[in-house]
Protein backbone atom coordinates (compact mmCIF):
# COMPACT_ATOMS: atom_id res chain seq x y z
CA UNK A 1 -12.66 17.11 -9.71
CA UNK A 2 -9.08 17.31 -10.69
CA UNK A 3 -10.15 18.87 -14.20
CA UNK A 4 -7.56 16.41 -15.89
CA UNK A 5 -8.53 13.21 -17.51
CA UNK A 6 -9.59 10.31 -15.45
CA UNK A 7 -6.97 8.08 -16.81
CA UNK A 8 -4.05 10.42 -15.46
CA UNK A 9 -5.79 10.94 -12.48
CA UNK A 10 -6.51 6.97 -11.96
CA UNK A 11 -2.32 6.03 -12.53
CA UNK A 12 -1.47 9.15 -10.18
CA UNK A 13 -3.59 7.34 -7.42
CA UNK A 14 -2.09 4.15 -7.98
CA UNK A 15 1.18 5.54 -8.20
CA UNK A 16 0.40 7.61 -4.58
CA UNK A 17 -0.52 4.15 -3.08
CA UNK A 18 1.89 2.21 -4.48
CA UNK A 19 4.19 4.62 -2.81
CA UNK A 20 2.40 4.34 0.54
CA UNK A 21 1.47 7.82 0.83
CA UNK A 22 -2.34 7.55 0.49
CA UNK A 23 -4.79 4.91 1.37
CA UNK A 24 -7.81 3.79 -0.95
CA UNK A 25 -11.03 2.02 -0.53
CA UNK A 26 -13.43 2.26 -3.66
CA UNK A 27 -13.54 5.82 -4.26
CA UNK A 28 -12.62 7.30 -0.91
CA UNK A 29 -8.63 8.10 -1.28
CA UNK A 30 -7.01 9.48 2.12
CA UNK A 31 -3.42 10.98 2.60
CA UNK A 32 -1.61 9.07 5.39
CA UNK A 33 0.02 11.04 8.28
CA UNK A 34 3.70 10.77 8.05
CA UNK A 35 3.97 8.61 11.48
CA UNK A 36 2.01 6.32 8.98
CA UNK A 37 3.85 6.53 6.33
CA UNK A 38 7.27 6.27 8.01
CA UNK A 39 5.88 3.16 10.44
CA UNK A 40 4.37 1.21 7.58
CA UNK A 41 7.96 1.60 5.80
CA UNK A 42 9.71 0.53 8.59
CA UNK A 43 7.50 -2.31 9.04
CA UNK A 44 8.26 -3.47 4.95
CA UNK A 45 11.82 -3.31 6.17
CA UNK A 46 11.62 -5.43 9.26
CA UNK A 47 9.57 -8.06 7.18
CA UNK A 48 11.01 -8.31 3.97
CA UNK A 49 12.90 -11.64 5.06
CA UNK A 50 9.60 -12.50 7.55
CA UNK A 51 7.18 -15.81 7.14
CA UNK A 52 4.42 -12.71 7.88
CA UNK A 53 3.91 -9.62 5.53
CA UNK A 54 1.67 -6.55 5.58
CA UNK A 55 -0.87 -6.11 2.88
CA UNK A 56 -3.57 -3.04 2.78
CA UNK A 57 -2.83 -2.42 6.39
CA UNK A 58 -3.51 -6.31 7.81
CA UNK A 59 -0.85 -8.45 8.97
CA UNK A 60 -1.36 -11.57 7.50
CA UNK A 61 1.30 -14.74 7.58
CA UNK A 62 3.29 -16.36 3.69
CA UNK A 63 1.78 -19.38 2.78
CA UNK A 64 4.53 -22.22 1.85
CA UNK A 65 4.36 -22.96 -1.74
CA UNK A 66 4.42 -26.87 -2.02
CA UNK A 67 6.25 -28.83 -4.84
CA UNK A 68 4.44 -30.95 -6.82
């Protein structure tokens, strides 16, 4: 749709997400709202140091790594 290759377009969509400004599920992209953006920032913040992260949108909780 873009008219530009679909390799360029592909690493500017990762790049986008990776940034938190769009969300992505199979081909359906979406631009997050800025109270999105900015809450889902905050949150990384807040849980950088936390047993529970945020991944895709879910909260989920850091599984211990045990030594062997």
């Amino acid at each position: 749709m873009t008219g530009t290759e679909e390799s360029i377009a592909e690493e500017s969509l990762e790049r986008l997400q990776r940034y938190g400004l769009i969300s992505r599920k199979n081909e359906t992209c979406a631009v997050k709202s800025i109270q999105e953006i900015l809450m889902t920032a905050e949150l990384k913040r807040a849980m950088k140091d936390s047993p529970i992260y945020m991944e895709d949108g879910v909260i989920k909780v850091r599984q211990e790594k045990e030594d062997k």
